[in-house]
N, C-alpha and C. Protein backbone atom coordinates (compact mmCIF):
# COMPACT_ATOMS: atom_id res chain seq x y z
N UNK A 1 27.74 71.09 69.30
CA UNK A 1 27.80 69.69 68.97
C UNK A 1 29.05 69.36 68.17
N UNK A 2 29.90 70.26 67.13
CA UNK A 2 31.13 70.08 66.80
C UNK A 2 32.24 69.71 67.41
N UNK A 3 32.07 70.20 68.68
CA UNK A 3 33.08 69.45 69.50
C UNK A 3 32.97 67.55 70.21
N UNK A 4 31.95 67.81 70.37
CA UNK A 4 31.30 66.37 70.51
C UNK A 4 31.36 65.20 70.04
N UNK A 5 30.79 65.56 68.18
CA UNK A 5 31.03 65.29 66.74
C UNK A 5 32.66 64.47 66.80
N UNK A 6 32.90 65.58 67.00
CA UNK A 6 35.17 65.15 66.91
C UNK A 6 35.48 63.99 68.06
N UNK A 7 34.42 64.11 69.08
CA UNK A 7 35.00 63.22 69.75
C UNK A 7 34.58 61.81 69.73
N UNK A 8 33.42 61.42 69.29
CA UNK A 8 32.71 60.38 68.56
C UNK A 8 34.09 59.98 67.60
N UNK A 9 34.02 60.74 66.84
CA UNK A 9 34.76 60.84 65.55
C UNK A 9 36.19 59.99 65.95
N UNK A 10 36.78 60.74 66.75
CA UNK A 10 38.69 59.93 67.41
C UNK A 10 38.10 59.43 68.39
N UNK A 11 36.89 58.81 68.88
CA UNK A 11 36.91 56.93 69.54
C UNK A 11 36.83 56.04 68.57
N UNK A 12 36.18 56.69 67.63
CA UNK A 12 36.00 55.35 67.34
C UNK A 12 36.79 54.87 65.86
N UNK A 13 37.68 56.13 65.53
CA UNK A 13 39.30 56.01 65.01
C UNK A 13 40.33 55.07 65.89
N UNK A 14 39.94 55.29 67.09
CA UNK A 14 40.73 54.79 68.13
C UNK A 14 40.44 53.51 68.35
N UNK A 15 39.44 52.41 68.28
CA UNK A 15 38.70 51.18 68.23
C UNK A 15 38.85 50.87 66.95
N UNK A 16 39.49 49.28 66.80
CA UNK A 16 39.62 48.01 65.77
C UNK A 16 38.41 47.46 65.52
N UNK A 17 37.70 48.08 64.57
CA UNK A 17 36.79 47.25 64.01
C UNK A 17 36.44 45.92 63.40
N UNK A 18 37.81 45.41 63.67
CA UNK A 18 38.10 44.17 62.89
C UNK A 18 38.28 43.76 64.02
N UNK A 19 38.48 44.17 65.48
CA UNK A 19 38.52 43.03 66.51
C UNK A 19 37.21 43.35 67.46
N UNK A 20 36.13 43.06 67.14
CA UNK A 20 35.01 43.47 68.45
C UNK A 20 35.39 42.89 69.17
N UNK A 21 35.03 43.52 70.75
CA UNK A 21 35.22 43.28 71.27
C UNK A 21 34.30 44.20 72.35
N UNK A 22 34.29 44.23 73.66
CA UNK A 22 33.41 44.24 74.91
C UNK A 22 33.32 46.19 74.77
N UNK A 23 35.29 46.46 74.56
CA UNK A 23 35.09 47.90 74.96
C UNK A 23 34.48 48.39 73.68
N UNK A 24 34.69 47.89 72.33
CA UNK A 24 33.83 48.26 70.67
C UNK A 24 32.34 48.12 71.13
N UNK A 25 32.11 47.71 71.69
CA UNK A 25 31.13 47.25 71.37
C UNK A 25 30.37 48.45 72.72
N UNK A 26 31.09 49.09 74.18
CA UNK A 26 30.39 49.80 74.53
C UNK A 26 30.62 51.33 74.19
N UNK A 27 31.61 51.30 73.57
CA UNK A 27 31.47 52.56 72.48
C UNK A 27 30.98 52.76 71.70
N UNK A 28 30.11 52.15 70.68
CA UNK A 28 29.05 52.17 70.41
C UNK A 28 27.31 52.39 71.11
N UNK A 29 27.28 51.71 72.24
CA UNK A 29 26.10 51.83 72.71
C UNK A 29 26.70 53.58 74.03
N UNK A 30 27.96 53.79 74.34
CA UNK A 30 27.63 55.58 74.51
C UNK A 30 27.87 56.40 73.65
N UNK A 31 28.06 56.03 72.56
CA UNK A 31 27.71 57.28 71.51
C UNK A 31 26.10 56.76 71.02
N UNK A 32 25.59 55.90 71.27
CA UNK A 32 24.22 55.72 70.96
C UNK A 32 23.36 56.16 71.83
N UNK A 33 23.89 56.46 72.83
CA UNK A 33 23.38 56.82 74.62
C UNK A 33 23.53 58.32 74.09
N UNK A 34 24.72 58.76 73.37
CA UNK A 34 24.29 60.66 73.48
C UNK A 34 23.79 60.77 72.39
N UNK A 35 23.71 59.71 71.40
CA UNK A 35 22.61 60.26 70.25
C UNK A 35 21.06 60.40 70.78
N UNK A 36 20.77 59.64 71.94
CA UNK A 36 19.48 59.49 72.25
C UNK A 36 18.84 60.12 72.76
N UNK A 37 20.23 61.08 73.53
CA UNK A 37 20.04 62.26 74.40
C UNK A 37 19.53 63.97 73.66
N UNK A 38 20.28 63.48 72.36
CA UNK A 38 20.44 64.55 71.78
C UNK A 38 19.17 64.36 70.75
N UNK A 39 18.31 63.45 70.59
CA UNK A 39 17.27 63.26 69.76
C UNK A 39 16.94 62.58 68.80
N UNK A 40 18.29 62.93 68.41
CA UNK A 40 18.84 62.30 66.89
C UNK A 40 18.86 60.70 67.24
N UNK A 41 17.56 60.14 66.96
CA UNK A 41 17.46 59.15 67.04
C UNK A 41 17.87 57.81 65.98
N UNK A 42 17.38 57.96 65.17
CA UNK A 42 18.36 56.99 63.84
C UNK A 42 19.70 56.71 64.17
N UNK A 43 20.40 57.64 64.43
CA UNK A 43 22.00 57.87 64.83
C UNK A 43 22.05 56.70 65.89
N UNK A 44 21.13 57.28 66.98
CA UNK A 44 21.29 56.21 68.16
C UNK A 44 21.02 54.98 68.09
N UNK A 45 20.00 54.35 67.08
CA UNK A 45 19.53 53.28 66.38
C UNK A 45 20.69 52.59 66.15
N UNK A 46 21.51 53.23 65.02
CA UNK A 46 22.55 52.46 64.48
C UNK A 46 23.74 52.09 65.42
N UNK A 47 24.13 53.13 65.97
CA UNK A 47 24.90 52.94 66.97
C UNK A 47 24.75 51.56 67.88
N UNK A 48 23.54 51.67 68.64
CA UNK A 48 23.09 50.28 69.56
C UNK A 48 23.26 49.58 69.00
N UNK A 49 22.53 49.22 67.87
CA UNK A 49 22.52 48.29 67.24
C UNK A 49 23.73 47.46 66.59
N UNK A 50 24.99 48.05 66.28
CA UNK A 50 26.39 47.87 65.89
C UNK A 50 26.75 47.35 67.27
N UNK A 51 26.42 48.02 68.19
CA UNK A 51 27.03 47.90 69.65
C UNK A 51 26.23 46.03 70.37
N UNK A 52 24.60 46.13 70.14
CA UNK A 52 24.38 44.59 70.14
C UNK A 52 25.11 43.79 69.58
N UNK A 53 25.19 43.98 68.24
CA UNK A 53 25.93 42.63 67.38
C UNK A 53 27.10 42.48 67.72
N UNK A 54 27.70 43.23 68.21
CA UNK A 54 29.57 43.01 68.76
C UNK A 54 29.08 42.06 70.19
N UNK A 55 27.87 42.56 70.87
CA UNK A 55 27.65 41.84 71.87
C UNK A 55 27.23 40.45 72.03
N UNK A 56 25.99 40.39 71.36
CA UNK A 56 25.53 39.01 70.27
C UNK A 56 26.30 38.46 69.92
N UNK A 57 27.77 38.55 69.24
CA UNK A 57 28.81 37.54 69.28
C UNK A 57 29.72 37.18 70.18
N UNK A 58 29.59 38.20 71.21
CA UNK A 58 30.70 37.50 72.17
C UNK A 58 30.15 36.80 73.05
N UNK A 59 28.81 37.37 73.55
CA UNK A 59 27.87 36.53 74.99
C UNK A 59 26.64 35.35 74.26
N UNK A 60 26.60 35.44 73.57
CA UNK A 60 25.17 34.52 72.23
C UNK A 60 24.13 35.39 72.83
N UNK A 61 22.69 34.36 72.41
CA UNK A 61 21.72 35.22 73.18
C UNK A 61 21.32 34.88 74.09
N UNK A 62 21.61 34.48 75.73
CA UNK A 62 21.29 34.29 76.19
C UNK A 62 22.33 34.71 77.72
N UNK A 63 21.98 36.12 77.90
CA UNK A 63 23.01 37.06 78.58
C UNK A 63 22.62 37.85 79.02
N UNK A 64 22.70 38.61 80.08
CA UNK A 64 22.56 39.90 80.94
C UNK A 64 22.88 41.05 80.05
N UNK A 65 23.85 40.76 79.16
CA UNK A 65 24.12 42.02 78.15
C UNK A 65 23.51 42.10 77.47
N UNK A 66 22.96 40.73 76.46
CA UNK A 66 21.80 41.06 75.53
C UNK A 66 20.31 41.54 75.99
N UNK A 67 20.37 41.36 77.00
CA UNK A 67 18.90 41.92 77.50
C UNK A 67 18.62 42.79 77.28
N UNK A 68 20.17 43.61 78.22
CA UNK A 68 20.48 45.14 78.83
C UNK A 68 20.48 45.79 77.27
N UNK A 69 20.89 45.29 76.11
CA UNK A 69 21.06 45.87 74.68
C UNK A 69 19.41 45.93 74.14
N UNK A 70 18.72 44.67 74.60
CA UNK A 70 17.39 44.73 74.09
C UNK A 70 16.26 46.51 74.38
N UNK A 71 16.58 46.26 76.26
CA UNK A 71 16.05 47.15 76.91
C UNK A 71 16.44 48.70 76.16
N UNK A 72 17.54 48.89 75.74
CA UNK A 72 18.25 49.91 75.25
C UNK A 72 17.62 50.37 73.92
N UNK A 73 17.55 48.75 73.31
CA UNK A 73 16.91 49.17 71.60
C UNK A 73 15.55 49.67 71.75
N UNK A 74 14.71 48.57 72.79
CA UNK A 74 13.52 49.06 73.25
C UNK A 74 12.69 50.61 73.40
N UNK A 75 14.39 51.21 73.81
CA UNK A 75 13.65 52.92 74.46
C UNK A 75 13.60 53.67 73.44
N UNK A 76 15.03 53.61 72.48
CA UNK A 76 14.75 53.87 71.39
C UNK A 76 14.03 53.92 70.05
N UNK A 77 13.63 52.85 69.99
CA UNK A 77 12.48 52.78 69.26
C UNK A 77 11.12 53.67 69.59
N UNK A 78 11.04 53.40 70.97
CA UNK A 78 9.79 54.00 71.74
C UNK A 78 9.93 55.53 71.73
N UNK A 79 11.48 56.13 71.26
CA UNK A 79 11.48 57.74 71.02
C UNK A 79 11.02 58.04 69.38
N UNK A 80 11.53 56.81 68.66
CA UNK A 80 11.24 57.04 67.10
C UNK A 80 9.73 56.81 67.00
N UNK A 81 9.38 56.35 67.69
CA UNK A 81 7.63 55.82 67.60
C UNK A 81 7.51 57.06 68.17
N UNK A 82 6.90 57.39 69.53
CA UNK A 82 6.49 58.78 69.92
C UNK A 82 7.12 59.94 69.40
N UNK A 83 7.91 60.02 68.89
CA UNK A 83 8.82 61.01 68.05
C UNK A 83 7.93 61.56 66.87
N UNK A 84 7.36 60.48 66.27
CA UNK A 84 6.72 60.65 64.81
C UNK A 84 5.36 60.63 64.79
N UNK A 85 4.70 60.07 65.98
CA UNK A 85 3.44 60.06 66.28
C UNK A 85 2.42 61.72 66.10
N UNK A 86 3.68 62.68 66.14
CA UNK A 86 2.74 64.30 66.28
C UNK A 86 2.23 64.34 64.85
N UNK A 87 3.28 64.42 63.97
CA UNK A 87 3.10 65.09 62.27
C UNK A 87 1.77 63.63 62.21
N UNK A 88 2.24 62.60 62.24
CA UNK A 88 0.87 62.01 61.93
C UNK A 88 -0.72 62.21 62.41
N UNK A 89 -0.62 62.17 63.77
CA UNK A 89 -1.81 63.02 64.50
C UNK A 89 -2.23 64.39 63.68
N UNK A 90 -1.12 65.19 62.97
CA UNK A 90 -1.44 66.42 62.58
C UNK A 90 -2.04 65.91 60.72
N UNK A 91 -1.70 65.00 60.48
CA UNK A 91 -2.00 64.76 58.59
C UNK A 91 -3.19 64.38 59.07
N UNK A 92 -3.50 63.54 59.74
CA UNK A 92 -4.54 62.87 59.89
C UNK A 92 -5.74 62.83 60.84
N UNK A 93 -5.53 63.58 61.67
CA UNK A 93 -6.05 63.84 62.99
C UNK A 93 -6.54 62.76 63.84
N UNK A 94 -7.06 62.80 65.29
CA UNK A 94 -6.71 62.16 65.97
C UNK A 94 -7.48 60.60 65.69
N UNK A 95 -8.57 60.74 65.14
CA UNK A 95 -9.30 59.34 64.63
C UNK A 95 -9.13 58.92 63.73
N UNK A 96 -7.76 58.33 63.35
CA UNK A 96 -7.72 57.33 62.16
C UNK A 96 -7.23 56.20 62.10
N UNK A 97 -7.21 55.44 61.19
CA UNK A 97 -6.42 53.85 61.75
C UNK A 97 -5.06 53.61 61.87
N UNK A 98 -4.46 54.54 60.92
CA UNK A 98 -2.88 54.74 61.39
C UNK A 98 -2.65 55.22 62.38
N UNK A 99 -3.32 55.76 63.11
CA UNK A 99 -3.29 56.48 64.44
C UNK A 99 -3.42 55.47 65.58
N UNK A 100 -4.39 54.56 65.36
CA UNK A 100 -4.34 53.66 66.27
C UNK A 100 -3.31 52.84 66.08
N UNK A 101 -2.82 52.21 64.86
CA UNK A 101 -1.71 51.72 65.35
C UNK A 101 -0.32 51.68 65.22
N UNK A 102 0.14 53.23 65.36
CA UNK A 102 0.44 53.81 65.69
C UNK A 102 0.83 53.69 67.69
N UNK A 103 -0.65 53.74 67.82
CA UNK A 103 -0.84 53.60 69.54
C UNK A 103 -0.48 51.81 69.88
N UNK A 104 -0.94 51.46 69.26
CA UNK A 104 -0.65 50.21 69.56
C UNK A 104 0.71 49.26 69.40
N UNK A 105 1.71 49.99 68.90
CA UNK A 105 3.08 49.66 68.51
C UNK A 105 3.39 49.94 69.55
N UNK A 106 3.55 51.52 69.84
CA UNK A 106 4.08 52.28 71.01
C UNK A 106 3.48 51.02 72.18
N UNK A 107 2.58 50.85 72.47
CA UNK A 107 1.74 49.78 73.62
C UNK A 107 2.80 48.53 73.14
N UNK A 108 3.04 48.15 72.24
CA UNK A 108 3.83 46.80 72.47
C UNK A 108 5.70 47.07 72.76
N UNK A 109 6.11 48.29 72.21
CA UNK A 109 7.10 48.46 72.90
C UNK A 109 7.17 48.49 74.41
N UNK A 110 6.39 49.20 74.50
CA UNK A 110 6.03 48.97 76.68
C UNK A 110 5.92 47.76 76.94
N UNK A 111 5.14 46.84 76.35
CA UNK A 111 4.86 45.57 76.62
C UNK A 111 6.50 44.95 76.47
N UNK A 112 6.96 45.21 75.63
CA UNK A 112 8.20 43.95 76.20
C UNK A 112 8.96 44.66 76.69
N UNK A 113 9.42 45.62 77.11
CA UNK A 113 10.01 46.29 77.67
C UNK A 113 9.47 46.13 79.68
N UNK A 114 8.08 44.92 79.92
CA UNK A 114 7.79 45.08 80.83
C UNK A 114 7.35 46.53 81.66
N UNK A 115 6.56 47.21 80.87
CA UNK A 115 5.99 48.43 81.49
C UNK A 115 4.67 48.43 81.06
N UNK A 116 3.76 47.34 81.52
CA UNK A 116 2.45 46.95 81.90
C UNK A 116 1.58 48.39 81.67
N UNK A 117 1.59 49.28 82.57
CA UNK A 117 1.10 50.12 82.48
C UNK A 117 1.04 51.28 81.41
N UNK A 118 1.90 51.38 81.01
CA UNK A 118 2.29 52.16 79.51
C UNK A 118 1.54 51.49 79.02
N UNK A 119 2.15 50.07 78.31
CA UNK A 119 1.23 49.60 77.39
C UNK A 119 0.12 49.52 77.44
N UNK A 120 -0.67 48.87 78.05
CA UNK A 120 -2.55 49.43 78.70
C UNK A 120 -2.69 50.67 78.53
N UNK A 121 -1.90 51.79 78.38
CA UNK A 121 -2.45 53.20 78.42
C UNK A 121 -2.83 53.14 76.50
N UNK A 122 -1.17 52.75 76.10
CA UNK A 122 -1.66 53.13 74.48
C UNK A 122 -2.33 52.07 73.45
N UNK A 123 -2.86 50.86 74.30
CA UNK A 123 -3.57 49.77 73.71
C UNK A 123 -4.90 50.28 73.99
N UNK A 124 -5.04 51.06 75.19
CA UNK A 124 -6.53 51.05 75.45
C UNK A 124 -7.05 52.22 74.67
N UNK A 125 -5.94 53.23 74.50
CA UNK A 125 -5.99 54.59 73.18
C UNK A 125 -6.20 53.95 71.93
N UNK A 126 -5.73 52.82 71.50
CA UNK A 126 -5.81 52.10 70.08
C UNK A 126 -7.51 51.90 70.12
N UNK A 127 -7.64 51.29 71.31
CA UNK A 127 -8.72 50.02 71.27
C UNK A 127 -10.49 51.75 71.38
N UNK A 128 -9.99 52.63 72.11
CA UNK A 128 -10.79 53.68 71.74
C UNK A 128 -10.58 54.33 70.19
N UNK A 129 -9.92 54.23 69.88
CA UNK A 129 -9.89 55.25 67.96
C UNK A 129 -10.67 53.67 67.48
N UNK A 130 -10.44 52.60 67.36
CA UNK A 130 -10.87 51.93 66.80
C UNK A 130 -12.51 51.69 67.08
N UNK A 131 -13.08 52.16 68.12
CA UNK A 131 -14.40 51.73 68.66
C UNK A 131 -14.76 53.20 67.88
N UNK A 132 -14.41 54.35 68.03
CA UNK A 132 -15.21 55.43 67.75
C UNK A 132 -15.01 55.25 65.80
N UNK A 133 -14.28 55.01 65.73
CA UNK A 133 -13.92 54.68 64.18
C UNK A 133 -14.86 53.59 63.30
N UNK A 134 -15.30 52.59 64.41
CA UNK A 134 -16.56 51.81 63.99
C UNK A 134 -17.60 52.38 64.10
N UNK A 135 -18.25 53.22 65.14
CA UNK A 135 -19.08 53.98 65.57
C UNK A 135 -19.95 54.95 63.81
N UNK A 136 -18.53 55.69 63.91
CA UNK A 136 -18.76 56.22 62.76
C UNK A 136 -19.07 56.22 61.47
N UNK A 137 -18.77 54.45 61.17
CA UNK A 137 -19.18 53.97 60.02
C UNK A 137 -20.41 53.42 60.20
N UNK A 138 -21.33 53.21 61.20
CA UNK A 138 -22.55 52.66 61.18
C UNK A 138 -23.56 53.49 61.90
């Protein structure tokens, strides 16, 4: 990854931060593209996200690019959500209320992201911890 590192490193030495612009702004979202690859998700977070707002000012919101940036922030999030979902499952095990929503975040990232079916999978996982979770108290 040191070599990689360096090359992140002299693009974006190489890009005027003081002038965003279309190509700033997609150098940001592919070094946010190999942070995402590589796991290191936060990294990729910030990245997109630097990479929207250069976009957000040049197109407003109402653009094929901002979408395409939404869809992007969308997946990411949905790796930091399922990303973190294990250690919690493991503190807490699988019936608890952070757990459900937990499931139910993940379900609304699918939801605007238009993936119907995802979301129904981890709303209907919410909507079970929460029924057995009542169950249990009465």
């Amino acid at each position: 990854m040191g070599q990689d590192q360096e090359t992140i490193d002299c693009s974006l030495k190489a890009a005027d931060p003081d002038k965003p612009d279309e190509i700033l702004a997609s150098l940001y979202i592919d070094i946010g593209e190999f942070y995402n690859k590589m796991e290191e998700y936060q990294k990729a977070l910030e990245h997109h996200q630097k990479g929207f707002e250069i976009k957000r000012s040049i197109y407003g919101e109402s653009h094929s690019e901002i979408s395409d940036s939404f869809n992007r922030l969308g997946r990411i999030y949905e790796n930091l959500y399922e990303g973190s979902l294990n250690p919690e499952i493991l503190i807490y095990g699988e019936l608890h209320p952070r757990i459900s929503i937990w499931h139910e975040n993940i379900g609304e990232v699918y939801r605007s992201l238009g993936e119907y079916e995802n979301a129904l999978e981890y709303n209907l996982e919410a909507l079970h911890i929460n029924t057995s979770l009542k169950e249990e108290i009465h």
